[in-house]
PDB file of N, CA and C in Angstrom:
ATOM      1  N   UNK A   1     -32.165 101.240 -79.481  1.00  0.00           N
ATOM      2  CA  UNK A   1     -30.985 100.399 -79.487  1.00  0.00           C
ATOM      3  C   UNK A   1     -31.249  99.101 -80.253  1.00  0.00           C
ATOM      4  N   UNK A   2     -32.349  97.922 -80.216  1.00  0.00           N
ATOM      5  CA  UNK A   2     -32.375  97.173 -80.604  1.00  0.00           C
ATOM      6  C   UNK A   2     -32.850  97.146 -82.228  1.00  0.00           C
ATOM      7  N   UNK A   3     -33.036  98.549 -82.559  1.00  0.00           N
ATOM      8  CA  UNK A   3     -33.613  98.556 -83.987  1.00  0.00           C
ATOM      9  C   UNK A   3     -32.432  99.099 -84.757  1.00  0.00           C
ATOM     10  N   UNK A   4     -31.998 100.101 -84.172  1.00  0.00           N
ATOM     11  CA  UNK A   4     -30.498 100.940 -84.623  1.00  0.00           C
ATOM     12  C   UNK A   4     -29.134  99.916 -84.688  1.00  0.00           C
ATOM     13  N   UNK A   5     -28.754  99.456 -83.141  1.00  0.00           N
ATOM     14  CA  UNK A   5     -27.776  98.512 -83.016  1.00  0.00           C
ATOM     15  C   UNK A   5     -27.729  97.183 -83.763  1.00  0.00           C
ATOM     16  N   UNK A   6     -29.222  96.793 -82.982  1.00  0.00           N
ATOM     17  CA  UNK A   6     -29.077  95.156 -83.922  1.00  0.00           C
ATOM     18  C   UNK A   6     -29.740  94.802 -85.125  1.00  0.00           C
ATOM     19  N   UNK A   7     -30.530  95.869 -85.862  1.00  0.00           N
ATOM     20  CA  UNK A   7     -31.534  95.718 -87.151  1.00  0.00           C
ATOM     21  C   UNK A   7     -32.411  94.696 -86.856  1.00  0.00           C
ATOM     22  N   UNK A   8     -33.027  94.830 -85.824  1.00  0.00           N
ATOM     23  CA  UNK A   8     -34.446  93.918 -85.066  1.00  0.00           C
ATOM     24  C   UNK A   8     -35.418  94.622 -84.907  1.00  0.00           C
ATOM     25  N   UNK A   9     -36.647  94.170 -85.141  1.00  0.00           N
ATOM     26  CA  UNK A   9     -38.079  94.675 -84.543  1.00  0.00           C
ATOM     27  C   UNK A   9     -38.262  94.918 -83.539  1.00  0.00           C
ATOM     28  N   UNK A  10     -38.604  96.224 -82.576  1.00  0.00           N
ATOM     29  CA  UNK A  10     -38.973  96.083 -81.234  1.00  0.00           C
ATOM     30  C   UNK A  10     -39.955  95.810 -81.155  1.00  0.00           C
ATOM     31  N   UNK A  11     -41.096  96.049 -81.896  1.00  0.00           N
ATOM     32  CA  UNK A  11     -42.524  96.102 -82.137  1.00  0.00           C
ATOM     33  C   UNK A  11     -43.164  94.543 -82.225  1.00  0.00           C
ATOM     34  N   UNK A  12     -42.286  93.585 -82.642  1.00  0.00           N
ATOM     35  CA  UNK A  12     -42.733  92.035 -83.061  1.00  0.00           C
ATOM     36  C   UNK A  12     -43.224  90.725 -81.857  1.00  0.00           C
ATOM     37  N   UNK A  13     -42.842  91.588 -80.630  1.00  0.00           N
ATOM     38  CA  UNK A  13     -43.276  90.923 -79.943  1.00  0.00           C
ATOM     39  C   UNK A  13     -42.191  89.951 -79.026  1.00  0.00           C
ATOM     40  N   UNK A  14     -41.108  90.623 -79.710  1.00  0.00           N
ATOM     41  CA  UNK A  14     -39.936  89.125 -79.281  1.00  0.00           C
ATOM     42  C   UNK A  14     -39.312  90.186 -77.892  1.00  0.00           C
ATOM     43  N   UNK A  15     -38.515  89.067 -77.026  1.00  0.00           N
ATOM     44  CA  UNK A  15     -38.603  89.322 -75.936  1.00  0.00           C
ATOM     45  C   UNK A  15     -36.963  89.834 -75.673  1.00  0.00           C
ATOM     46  N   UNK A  16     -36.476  90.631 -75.705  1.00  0.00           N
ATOM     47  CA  UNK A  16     -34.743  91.211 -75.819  1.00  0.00           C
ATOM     48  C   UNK A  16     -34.203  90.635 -74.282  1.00  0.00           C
ATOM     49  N   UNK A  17     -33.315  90.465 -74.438  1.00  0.00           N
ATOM     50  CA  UNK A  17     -32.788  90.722 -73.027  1.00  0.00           C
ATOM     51  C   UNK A  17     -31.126  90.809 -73.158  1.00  0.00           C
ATOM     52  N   UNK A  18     -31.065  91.486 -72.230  1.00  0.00           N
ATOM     53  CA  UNK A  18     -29.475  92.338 -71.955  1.00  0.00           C
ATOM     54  C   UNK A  18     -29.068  92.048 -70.709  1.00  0.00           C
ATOM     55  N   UNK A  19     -27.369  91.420 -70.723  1.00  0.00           N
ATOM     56  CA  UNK A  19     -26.754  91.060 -69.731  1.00  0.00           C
ATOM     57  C   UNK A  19     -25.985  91.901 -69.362  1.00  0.00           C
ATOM     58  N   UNK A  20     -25.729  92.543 -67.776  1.00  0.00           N
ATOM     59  CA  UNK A  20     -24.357  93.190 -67.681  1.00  0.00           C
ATOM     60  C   UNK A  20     -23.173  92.694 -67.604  1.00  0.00           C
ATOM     61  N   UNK A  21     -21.960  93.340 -67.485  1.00  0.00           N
ATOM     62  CA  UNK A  21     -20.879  92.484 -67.711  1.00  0.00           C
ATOM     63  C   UNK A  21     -20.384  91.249 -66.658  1.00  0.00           C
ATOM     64  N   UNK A  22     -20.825  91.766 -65.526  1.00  0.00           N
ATOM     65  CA  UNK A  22     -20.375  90.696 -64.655  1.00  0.00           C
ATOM     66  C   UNK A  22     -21.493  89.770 -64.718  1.00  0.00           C
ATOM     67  N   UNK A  23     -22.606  89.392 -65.200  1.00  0.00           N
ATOM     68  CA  UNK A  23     -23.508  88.517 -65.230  1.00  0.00           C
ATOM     69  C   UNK A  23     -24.359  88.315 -64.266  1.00  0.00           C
ATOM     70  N   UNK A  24     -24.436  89.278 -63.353  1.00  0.00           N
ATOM     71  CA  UNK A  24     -25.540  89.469 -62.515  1.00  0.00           C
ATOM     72  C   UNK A  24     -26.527  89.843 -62.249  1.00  0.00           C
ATOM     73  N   UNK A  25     -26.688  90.776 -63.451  1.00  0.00           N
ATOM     74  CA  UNK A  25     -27.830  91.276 -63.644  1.00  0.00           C
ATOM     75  C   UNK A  25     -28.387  91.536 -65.149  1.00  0.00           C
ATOM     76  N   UNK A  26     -29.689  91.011 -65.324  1.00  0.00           N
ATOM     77  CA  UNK A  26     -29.899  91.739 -66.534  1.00  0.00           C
ATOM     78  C   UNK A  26     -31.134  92.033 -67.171  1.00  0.00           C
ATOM     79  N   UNK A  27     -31.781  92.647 -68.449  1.00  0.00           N
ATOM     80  CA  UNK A  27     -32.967  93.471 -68.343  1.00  0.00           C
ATOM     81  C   UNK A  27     -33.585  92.790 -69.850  1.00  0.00           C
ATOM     82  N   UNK A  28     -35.107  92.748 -69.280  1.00  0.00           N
ATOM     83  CA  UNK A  28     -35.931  92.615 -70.132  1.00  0.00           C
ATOM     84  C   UNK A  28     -36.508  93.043 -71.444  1.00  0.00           C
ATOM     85  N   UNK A  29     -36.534  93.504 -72.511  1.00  0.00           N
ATOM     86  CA  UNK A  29     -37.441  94.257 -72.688  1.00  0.00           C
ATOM     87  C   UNK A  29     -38.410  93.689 -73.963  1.00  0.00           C
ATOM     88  N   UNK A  30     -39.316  94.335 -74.148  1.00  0.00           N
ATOM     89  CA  UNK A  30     -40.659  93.555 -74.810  1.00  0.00           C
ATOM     90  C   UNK A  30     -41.789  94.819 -75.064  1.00  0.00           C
ATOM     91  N   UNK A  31     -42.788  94.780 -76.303  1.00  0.00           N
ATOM     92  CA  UNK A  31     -43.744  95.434 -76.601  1.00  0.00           C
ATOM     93  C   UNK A  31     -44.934  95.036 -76.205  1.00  0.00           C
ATOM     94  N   UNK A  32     -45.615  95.783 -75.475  1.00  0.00           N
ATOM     95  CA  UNK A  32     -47.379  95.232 -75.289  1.00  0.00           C
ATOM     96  C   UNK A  32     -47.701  96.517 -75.979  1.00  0.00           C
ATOM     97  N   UNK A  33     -49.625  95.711 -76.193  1.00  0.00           N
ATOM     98  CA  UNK A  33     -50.053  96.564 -76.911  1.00  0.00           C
ATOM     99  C   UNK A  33     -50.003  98.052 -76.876  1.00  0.00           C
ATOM    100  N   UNK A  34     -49.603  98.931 -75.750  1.00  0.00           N
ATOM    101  CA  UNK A  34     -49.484 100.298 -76.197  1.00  0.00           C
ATOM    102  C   UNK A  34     -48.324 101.101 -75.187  1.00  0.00           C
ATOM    103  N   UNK A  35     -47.141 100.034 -75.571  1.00  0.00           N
ATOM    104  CA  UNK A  35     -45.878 100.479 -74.824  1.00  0.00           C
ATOM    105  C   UNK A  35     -44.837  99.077 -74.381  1.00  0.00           C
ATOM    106  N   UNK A  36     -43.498  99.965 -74.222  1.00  0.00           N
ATOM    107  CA  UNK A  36     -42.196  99.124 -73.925  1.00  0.00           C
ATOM    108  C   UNK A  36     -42.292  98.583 -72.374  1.00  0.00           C
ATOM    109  N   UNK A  37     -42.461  97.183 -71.975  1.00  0.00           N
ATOM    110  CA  UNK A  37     -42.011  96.579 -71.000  1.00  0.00           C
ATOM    111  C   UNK A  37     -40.503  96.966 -70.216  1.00  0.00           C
ATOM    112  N   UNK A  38     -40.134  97.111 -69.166  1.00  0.00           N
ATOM    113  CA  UNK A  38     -38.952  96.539 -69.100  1.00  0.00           C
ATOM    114  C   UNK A  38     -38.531  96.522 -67.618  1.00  0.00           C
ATOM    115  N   UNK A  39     -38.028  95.037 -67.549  1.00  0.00           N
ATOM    116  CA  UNK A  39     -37.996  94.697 -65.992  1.00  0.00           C
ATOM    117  C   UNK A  39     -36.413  94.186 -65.953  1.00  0.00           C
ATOM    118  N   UNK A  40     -36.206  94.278 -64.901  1.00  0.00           N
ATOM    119  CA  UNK A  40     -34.340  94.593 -64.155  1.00  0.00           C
ATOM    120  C   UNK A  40     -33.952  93.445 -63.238  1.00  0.00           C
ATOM    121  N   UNK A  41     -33.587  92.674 -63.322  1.00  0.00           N
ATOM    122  CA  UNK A  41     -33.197  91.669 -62.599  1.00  0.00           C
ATOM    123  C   UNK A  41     -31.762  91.264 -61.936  1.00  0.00           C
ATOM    124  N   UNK A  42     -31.613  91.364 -60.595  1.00  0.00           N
ATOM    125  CA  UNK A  42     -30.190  91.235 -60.279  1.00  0.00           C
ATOM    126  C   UNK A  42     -30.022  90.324 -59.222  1.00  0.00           C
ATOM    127  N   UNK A  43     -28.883  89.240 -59.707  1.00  0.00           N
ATOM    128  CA  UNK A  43     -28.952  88.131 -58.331  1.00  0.00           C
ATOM    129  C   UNK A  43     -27.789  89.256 -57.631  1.00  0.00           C
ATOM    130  N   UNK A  44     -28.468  88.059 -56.089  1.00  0.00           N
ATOM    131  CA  UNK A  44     -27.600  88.501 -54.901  1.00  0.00           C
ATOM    132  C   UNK A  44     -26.373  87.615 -54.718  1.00  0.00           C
ATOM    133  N   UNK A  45     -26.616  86.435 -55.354  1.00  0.00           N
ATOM    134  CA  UNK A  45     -25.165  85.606 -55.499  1.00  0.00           C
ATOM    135  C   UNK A  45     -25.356  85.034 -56.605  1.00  0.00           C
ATOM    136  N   UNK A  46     -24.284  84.364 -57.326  1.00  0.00           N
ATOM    137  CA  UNK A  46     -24.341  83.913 -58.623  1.00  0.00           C
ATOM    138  C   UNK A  46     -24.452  84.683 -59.943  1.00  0.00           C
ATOM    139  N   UNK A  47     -24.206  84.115 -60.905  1.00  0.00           N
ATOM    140  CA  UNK A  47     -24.405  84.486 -62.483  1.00  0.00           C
ATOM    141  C   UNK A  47     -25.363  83.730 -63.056  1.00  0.00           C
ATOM    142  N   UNK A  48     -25.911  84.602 -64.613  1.00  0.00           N
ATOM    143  CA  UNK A  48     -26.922  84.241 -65.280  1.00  0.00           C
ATOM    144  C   UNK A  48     -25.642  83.457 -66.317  1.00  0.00           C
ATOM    145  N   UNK A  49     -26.361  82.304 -66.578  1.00  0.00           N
ATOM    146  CA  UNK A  49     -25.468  81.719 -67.722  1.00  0.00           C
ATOM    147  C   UNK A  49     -26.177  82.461 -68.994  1.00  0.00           C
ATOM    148  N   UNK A  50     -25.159  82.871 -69.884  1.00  0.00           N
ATOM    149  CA  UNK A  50     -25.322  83.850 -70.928  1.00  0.00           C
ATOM    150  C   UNK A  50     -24.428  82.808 -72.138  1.00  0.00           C
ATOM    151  N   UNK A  51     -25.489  83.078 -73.033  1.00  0.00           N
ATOM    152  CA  UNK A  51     -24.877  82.561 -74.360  1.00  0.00           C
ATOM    153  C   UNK A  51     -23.655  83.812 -74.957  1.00  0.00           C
ATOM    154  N   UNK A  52     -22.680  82.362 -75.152  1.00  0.00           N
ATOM    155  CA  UNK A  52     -20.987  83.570 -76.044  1.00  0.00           C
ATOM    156  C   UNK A  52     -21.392  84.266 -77.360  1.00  0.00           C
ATOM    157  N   UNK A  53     -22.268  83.685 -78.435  1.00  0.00           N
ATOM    158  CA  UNK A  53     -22.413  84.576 -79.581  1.00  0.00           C
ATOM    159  C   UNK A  53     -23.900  85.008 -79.525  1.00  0.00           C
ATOM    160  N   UNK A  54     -23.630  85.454 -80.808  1.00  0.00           N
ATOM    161  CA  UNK A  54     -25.265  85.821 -81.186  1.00  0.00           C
ATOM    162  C   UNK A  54     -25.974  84.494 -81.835  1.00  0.00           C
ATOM    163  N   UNK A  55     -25.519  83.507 -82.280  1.00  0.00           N
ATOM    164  CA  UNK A  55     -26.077  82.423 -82.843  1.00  0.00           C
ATOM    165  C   UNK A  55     -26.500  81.005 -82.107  1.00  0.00           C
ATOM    166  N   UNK A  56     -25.465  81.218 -80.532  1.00  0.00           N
ATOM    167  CA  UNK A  56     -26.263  80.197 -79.368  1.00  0.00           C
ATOM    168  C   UNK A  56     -27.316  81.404 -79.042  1.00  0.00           C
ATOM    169  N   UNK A  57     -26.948  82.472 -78.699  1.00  0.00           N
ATOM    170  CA  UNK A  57     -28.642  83.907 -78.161  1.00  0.00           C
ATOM    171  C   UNK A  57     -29.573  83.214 -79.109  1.00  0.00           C
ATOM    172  N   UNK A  58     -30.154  83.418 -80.331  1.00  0.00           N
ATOM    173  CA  UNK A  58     -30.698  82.988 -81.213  1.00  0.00           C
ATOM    174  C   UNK A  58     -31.699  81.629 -80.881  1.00  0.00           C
ATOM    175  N   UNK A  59     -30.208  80.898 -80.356  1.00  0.00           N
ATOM    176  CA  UNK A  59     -31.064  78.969 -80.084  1.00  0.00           C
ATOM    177  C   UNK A  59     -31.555  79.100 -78.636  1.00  0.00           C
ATOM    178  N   UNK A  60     -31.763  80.387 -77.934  1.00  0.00           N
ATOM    179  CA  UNK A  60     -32.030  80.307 -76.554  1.00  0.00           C
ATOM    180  C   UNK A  60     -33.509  79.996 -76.304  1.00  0.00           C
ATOM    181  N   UNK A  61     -33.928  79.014 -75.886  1.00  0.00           N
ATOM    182  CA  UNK A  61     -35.117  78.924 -75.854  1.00  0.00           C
ATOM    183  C   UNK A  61     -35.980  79.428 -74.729  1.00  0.00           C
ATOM    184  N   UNK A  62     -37.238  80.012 -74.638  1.00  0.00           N
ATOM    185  CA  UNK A  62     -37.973  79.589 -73.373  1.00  0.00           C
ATOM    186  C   UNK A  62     -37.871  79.141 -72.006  1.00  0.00           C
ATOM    187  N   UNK A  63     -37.548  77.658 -72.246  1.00  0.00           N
ATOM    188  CA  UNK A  63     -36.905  76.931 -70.849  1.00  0.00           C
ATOM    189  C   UNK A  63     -35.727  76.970 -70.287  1.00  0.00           C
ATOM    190  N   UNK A  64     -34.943  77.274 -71.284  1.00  0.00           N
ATOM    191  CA  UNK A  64     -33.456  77.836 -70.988  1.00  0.00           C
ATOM    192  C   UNK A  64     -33.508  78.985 -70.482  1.00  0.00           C
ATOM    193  N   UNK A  65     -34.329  80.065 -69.780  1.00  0.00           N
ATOM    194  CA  UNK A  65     -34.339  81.108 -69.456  1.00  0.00           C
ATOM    195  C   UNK A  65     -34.899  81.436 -68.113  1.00  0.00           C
ATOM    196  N   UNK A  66     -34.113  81.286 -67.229  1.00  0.00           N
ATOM    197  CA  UNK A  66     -35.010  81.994 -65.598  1.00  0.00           C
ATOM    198  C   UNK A  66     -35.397  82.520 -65.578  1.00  0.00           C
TER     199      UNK A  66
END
């Protein structure tokens, strides 16, 4: 998906992550050296604040990220 859909490296090391629609949950994913990461995260109350385009995603930094 992320190589097909978005013309991105899965392999580079960068860290994907995917929101579901209601914003409660959403998934990791990432390359180590000999395989795909991927961890699932779902609050029990509240939403993940999610950037509207792809160009705030982009400026998402590090610390901006629970």
């Amino acid at each position: 998906m992320v190589q097909q859909k978005f013309r991105l490296a899965p392999f580079s090391g960068t860290l994907f992550l995917f929101c579901g629609y209601r914003q409660d949950w959403n998934k990791r994913l990432y390359w180590e050296e000999d395989g795909f990461v991927l961890v699932t995260k779902r609050l029990e109350a509240g939403s993940f604040q999610w950037p509207r385009n792809s160009a705030e995603a982009r400026r998402l930094s590090y610390q901006q990220y629970p």
